[in-house]
C-alpha atoms as a PDB file:
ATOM      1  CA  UNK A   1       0.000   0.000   0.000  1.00  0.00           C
ATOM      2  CA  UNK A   2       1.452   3.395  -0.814  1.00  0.00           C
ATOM      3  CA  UNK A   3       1.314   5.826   2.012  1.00  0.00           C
ATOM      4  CA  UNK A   4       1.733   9.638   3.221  1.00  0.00           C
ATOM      5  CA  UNK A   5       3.192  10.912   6.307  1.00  0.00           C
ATOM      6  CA  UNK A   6       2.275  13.553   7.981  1.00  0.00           C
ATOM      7  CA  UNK A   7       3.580  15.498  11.403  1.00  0.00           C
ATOM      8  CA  UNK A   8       3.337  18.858  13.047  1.00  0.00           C
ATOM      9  CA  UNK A   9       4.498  21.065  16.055  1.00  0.00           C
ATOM     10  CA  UNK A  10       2.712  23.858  17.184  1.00  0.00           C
ATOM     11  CA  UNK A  11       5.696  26.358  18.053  1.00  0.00           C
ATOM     12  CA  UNK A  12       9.446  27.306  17.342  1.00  0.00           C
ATOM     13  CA  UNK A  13      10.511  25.901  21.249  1.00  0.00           C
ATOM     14  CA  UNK A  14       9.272  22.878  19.819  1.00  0.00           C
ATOM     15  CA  UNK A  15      10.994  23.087  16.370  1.00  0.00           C
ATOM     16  CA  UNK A  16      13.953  23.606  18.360  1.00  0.00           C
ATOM     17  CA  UNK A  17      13.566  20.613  20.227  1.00  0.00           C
ATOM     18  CA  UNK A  18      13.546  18.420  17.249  1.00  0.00           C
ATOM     19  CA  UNK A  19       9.909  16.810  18.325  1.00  0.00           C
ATOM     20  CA  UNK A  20       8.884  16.907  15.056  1.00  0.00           C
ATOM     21  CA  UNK A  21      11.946  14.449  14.243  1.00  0.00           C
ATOM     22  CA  UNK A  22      10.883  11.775  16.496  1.00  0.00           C
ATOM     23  CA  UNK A  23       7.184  12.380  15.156  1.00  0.00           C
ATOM     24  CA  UNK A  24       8.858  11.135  12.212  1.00  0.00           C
ATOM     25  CA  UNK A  25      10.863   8.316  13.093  1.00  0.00           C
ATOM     26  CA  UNK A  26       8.266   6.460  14.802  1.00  0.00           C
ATOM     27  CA  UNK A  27       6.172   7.025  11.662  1.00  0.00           C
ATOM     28  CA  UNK A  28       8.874   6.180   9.513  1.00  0.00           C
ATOM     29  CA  UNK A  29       9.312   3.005  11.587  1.00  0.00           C
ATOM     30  CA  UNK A  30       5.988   1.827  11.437  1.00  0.00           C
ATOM     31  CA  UNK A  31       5.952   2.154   7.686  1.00  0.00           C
ATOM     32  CA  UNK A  32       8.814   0.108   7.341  1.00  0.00           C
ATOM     33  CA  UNK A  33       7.477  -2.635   9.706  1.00  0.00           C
ATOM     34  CA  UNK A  34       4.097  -3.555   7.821  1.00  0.00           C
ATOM     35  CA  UNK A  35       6.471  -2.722   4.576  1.00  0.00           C
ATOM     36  CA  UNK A  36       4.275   0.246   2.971  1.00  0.00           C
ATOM     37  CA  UNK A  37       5.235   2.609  -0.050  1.00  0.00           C
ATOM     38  CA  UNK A  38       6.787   5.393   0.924  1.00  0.00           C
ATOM     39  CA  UNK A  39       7.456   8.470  -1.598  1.00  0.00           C
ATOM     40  CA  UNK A  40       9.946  11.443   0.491  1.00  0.00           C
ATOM     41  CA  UNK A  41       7.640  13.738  -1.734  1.00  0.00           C
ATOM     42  CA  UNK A  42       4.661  11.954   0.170  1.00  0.00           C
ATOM     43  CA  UNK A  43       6.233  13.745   3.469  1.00  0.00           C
ATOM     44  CA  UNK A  44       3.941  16.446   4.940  1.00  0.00           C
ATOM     45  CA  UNK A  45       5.369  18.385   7.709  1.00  0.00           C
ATOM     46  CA  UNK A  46       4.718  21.954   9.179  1.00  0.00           C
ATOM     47  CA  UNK A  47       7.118  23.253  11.581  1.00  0.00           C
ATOM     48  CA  UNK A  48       5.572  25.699  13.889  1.00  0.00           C
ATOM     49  CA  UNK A  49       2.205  26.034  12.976  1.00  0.00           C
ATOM     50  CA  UNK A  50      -1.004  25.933  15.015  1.00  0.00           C
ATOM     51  CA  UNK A  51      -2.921  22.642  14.949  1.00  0.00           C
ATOM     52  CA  UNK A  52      -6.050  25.280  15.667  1.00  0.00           C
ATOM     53  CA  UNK A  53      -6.269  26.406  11.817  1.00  0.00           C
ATOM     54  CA  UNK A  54      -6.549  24.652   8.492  1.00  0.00           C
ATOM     55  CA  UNK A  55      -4.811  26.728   6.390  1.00  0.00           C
ATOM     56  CA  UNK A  56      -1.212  25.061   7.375  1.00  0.00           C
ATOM     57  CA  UNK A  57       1.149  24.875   3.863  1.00  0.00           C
ATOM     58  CA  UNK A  58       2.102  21.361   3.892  1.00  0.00           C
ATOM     59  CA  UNK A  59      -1.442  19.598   4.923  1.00  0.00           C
ATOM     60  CA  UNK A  60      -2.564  22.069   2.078  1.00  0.00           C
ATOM     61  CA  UNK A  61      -0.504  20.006   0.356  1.00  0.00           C
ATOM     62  CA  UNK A  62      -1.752  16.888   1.264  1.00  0.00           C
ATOM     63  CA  UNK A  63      -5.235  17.463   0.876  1.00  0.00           C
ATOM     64  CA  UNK A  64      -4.437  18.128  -3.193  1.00  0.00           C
ATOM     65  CA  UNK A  65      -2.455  15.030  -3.746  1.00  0.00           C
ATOM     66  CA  UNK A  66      -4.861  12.954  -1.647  1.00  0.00           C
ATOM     67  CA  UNK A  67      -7.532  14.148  -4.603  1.00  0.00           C
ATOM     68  CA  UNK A  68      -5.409  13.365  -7.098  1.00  0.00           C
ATOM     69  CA  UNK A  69      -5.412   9.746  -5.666  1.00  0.00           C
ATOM     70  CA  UNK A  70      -1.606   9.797  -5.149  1.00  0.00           C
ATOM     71  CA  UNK A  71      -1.384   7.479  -1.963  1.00  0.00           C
ATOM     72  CA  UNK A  72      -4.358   5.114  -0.187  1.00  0.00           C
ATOM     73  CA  UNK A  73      -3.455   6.350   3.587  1.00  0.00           C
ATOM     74  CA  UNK A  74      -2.068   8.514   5.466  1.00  0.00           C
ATOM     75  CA  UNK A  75      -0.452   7.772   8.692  1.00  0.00           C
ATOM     76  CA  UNK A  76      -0.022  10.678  11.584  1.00  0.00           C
ATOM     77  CA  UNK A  77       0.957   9.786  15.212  1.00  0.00           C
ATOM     78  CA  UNK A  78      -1.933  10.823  16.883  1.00  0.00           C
ATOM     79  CA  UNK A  79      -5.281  12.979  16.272  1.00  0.00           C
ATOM     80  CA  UNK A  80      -4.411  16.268  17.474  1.00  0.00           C
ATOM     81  CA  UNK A  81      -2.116  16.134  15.510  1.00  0.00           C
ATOM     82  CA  UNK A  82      -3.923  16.534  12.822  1.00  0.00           C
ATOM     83  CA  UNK A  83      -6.463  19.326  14.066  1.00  0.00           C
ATOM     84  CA  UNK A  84      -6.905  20.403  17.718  1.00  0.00           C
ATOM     85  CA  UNK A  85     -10.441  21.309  17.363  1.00  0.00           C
ATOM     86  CA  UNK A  86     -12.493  18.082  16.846  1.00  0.00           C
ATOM     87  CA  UNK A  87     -15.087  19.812  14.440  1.00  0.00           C
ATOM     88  CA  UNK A  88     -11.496  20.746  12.175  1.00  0.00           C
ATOM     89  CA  UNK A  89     -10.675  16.557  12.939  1.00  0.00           C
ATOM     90  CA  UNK A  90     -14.121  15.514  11.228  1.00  0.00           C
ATOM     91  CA  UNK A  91     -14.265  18.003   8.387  1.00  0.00           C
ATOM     92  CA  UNK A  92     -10.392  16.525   7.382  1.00  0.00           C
ATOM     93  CA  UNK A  93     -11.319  13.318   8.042  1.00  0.00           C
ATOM     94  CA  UNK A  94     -14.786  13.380   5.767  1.00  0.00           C
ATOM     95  CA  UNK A  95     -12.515  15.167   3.426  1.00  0.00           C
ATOM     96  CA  UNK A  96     -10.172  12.136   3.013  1.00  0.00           C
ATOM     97  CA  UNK A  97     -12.775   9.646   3.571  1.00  0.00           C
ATOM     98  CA  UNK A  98     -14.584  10.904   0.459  1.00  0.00           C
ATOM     99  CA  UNK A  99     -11.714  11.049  -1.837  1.00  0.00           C
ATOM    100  CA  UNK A 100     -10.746   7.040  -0.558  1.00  0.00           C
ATOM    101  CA  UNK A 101      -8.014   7.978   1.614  1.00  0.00           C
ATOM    102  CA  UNK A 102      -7.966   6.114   4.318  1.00  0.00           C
ATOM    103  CA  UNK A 103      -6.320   7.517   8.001  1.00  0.00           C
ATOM    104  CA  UNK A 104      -4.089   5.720  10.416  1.00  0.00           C
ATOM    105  CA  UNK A 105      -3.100   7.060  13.757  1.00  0.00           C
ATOM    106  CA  UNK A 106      -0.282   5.490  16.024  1.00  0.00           C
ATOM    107  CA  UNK A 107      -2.132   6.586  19.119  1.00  0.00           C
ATOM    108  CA  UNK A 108      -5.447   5.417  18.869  1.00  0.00           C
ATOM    109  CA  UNK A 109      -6.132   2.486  20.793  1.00  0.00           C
ATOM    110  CA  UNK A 110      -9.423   2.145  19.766  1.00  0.00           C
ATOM    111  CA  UNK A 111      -9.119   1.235  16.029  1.00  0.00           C
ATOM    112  CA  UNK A 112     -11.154   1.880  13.080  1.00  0.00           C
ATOM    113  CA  UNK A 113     -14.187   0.239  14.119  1.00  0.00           C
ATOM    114  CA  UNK A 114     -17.434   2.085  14.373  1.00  0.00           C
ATOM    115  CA  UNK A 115     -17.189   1.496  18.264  1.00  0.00           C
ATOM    116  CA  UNK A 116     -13.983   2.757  18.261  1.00  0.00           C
ATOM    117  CA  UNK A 117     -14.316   6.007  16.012  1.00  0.00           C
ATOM    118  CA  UNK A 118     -17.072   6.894  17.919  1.00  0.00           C
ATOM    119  CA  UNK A 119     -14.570   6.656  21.637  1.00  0.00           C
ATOM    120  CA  UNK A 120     -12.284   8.539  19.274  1.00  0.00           C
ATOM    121  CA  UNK A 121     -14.906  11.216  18.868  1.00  0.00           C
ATOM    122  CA  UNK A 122     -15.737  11.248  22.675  1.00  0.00           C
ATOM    123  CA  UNK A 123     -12.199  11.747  23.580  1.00  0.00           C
ATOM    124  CA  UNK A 124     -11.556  14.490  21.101  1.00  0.00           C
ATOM    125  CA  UNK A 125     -14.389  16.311  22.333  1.00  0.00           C
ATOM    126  CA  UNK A 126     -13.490  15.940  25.820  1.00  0.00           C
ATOM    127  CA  UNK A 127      -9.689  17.172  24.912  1.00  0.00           C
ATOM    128  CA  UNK A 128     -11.522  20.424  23.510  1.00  0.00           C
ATOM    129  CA  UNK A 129     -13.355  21.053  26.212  1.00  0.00           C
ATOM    130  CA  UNK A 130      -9.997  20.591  28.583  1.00  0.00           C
ATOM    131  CA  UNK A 131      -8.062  22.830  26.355  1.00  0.00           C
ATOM    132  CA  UNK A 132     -10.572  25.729  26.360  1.00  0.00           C
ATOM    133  CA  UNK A 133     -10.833  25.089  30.273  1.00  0.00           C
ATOM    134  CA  UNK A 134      -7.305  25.968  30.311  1.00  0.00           C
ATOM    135  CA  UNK A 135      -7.256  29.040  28.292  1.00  0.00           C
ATOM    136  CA  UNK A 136      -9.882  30.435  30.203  1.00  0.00           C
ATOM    137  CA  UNK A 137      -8.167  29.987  33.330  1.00  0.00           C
ATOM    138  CA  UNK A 138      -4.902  31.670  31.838  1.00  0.00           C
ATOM    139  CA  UNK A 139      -6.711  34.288  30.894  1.00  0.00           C
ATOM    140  CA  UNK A 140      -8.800  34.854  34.384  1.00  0.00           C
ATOM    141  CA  UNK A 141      -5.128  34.355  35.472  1.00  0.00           C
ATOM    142  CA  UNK A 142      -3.423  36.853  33.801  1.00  0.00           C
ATOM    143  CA  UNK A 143      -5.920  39.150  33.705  1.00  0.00           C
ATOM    144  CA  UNK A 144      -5.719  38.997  37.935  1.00  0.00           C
ATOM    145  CA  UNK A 145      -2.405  40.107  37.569  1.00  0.00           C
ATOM    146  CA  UNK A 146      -2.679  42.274  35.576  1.00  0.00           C
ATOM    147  CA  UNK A 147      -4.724  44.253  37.480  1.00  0.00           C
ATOM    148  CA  UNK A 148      -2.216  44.282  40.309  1.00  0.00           C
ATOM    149  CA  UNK A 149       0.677  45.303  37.940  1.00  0.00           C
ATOM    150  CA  UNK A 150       2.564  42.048  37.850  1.00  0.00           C
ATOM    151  CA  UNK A 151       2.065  40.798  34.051  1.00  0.00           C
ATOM    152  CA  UNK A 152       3.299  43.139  31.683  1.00  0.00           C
ATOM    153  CA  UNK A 153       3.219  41.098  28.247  1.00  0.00           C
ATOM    154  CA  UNK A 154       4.239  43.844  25.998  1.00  0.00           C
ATOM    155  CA  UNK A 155       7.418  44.363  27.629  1.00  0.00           C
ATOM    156  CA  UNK A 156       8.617  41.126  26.017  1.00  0.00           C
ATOM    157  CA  UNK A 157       8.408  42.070  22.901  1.00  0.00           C
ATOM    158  CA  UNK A 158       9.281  45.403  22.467  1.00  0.00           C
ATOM    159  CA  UNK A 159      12.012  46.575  21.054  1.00  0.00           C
ATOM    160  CA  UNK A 160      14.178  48.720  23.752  1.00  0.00           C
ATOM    161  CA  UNK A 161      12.990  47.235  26.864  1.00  0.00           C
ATOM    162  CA  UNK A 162      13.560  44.709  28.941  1.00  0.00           C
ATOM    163  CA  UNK A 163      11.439  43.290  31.737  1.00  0.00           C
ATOM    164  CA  UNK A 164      12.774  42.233  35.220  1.00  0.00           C
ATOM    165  CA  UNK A 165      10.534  39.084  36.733  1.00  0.00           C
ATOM    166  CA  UNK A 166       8.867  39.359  40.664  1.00  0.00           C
ATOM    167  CA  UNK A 167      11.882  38.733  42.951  1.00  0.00           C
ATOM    168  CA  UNK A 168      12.406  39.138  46.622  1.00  0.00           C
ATOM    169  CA  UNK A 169       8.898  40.517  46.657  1.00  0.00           C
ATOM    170  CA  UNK A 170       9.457  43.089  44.379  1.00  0.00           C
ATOM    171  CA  UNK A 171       7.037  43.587  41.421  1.00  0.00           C
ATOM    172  CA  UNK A 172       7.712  42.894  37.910  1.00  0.00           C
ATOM    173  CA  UNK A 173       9.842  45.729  36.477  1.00  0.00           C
ATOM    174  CA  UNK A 174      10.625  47.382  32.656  1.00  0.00           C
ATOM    175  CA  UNK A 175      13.521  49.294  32.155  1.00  0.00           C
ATOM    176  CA  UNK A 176      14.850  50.684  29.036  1.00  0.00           C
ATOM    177  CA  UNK A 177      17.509  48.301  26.895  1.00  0.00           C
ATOM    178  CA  UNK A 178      20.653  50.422  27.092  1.00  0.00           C
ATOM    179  CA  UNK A 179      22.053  49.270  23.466  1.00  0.00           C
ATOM    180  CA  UNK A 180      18.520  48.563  22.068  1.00  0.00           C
ATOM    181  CA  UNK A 181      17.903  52.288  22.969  1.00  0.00           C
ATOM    182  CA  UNK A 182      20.641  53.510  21.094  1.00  0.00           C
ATOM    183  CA  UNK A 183      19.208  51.562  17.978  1.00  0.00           C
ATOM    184  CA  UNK A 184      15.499  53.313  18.298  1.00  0.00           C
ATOM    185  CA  UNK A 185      17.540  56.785  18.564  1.00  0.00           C
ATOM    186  CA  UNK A 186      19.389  56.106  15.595  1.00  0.00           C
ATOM    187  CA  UNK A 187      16.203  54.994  13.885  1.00  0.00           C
ATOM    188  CA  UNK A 188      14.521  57.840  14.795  1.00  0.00           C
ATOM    189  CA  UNK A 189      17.537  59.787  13.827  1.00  0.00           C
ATOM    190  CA  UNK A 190      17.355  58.543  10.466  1.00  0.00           C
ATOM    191  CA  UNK A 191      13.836  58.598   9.706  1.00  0.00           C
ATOM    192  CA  UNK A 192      13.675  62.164  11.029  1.00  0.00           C
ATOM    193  CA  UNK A 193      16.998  63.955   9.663  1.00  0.00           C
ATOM    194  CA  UNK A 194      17.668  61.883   6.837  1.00  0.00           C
ATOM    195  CA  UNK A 195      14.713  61.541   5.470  1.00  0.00           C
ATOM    196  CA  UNK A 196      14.829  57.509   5.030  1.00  0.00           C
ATOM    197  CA  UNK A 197      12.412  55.428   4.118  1.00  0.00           C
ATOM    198  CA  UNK A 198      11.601  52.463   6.015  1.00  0.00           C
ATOM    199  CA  UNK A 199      13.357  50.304   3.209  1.00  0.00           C
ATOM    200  CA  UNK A 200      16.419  52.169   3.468  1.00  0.00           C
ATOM    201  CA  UNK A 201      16.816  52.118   7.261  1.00  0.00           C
ATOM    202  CA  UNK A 202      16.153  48.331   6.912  1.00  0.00           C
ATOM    203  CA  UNK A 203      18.851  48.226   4.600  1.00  0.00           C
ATOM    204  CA  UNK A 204      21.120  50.002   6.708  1.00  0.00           C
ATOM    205  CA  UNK A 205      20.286  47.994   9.831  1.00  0.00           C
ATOM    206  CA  UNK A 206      21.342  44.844   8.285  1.00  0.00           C
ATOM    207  CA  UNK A 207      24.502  46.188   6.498  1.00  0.00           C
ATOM    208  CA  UNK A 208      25.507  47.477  10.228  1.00  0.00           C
ATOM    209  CA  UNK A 209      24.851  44.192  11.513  1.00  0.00           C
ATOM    210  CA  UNK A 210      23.281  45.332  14.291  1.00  0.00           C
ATOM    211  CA  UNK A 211      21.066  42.341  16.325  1.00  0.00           C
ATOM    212  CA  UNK A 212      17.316  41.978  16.030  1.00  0.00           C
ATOM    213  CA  UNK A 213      15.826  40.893  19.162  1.00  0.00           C
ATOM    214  CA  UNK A 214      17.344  37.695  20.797  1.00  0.00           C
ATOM    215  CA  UNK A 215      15.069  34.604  19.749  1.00  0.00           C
ATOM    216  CA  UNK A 216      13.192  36.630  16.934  1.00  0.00           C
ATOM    217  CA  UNK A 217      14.749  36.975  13.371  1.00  0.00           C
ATOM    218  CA  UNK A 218      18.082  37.269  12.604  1.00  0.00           C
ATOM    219  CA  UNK A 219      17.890  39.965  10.121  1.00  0.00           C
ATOM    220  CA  UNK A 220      15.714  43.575  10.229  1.00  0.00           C
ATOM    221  CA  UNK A 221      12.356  43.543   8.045  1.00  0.00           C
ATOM    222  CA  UNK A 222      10.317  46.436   7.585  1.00  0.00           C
ATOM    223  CA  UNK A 223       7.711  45.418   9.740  1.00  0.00           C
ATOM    224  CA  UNK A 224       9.637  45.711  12.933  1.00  0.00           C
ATOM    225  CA  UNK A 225      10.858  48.984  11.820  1.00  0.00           C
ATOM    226  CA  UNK A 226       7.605  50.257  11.061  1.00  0.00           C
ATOM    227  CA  UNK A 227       6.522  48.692  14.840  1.00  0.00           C
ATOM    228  CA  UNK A 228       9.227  51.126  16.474  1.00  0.00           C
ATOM    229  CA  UNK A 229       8.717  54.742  14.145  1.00  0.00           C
ATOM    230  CA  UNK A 230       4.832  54.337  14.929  1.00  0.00           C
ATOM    231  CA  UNK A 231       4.907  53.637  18.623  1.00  0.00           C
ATOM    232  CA  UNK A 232       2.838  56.788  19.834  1.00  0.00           C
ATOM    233  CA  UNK A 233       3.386  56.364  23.557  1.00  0.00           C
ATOM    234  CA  UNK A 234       6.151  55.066  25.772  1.00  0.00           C
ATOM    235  CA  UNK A 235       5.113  51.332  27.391  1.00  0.00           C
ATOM    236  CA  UNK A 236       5.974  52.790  30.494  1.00  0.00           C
ATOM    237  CA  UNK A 237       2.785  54.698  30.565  1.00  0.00           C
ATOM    238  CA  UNK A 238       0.642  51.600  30.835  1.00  0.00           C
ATOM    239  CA  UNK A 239       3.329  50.270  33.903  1.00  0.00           C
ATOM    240  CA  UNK A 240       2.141  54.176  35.487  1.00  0.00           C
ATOM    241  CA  UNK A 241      -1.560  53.305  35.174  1.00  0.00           C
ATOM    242  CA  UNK A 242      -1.189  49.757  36.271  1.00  0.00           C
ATOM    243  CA  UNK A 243      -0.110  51.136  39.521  1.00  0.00           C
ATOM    244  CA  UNK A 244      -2.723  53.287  39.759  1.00  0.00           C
ATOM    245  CA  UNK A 245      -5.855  50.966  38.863  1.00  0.00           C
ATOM    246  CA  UNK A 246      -4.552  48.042  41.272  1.00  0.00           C
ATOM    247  CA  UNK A 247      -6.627  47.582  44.568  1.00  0.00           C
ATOM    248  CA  UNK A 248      -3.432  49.185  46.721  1.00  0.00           C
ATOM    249  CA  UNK A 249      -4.744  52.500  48.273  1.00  0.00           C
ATOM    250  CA  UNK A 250      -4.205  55.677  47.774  1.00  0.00           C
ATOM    251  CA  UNK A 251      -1.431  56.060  51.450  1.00  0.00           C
ATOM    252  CA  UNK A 252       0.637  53.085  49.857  1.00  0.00           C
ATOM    253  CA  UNK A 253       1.345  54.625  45.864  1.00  0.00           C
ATOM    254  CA  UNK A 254       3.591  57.020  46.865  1.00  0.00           C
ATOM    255  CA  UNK A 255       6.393  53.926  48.109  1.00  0.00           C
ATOM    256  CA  UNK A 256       5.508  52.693  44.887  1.00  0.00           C
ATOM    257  CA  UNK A 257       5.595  55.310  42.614  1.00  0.00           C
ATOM    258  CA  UNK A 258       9.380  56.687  43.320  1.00  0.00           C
ATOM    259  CA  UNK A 259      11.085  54.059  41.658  1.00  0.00           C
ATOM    260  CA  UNK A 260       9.369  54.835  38.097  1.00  0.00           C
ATOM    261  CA  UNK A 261      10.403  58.157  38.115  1.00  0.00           C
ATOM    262  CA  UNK A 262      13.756  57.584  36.639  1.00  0.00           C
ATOM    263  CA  UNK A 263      12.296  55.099  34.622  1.00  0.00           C
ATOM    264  CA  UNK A 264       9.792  57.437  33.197  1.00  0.00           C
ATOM    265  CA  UNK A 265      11.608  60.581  33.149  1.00  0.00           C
ATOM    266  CA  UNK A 266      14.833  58.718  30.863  1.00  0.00           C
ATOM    267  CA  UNK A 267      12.078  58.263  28.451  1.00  0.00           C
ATOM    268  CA  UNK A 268      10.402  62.071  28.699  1.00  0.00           C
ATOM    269  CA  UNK A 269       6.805  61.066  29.024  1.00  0.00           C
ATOM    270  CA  UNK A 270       4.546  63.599  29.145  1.00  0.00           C
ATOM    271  CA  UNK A 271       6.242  66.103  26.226  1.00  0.00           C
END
């Protein structure tokens, strides 16, 4: 029987951690134990991309070679890998179905019996209803502190700050990126005496050599450049009115306060 393969991981950290390799070799392994076809050009794997949408480049890919009738099956380790929402599961899996494609995952230790598709269902569903559980509670959760001033996600990816985690009872703190600041200067200094286009000062970035953001890309693209010229206010605004909407009253703000005031003042909000 000639077959497909298909894997994916969600996110870069993953990518990273080669999980999508050892998707691979235990598919790869399993083919070669009940002695399948196996095309490379039959491999379908997306690195990085969200099992919550269906518009993922490589199971594009499979979907319009499993109409052309190019393999029989497809074999993926486990269900959500395929789709994390179960209503995205059955509309790929009708897909397939239709065009005589049959589906084999690794993990399912119910089997392809009507009994068994149907605990396959059931389990799906309840893994939905799990996952959105979670995100709710992360959200309740982070939403909680944010309202006390102690989760501050912009200040992880902006360009010229850096963020200092709770310590030693200390809030979360931003301060400004010493060499990342002299970058937005120069940006600005370009953009606004030299007349430069964002093009240009991407050009000149990357001729400079001057990093990106650790863990983001390694060159400049206009994008990030036109993140930085547009900012209209400093972050450290929304760290000011953090303070100020949390439950701590009105006797306490001024031990707070005090230690923004350089931060603040570096950056000249208020002009």
């Amino acid at each position: 029987m000639q077959v497909a393969l298909y894997a994916r991981v969600s996110t870069s950290q993953q990518e990273k951690m080669d999980t999508i390799d050892s998707q691979l070799a235990a598919l790869q392994a399993y083919v070669a134990s009940q002695e399948y076809t196996l095309f490379p050009e039959h491999i379908f794997l997306d690195n990085g991309v969200s099992g919550s949408r269906l518009d993922r480049p490589a199971l594009d890919r499979l979907r319009d070679q499993a109409r052309l009738g190019e393999f029989e099956a497809v074999i993926i380790l486990s269900p959500d890998r395929l789709a994390r929402s179960y209503p995205h599961q059955w509309v790929l899996l009708e897909e397939l179905k239709k065009v005589g494609c049959r589906v084999m995952f690794l993990a399912n230790p119910f089997g392809d019996s009507p009994h068994g598709q149907l605990l396959a269902q059931m389990q799906g569903m309840i893994a939905e209803y799990e996952r959105s559980q979670i995100t709710e509670r992360t959200r309740r959760g982070r939403l909680h502190k944010a309202r006390k001033a102690e989760f501050m996600s912009w200040a992880y990816r902006i360009y010229g700050y850096r963020s200092t985690p709770k310590q030693a009872g200390m809030p979360p703190r931003v301060a400004i990126h010493p060499e990342q600041a002299d970058v937005v200067r120069e940006i600005f200094g370009w953009l606004l005496h030299e007349q430069l286009t964002t093009r240009q000062i991407v050009k000149r970035l990357n001729a400079q050599h001057i990093p990106t953001r650790p863990g983001r890309n390694q060159v400049w693209h206009a994008a990030s450049v036109r993140s930085i010229s547009r900012r209209k206010a400093p972050p450290q605004n929304a760290v000011a009115c953090a303070f100020f909407r949390s439950s701590l009253r009105a006797s306490f703000r001024h031990a707070i306060l005090p230690s923004l005031w350089p931060l603040l003042q570096a950056d000249q909000i208020g002009k």
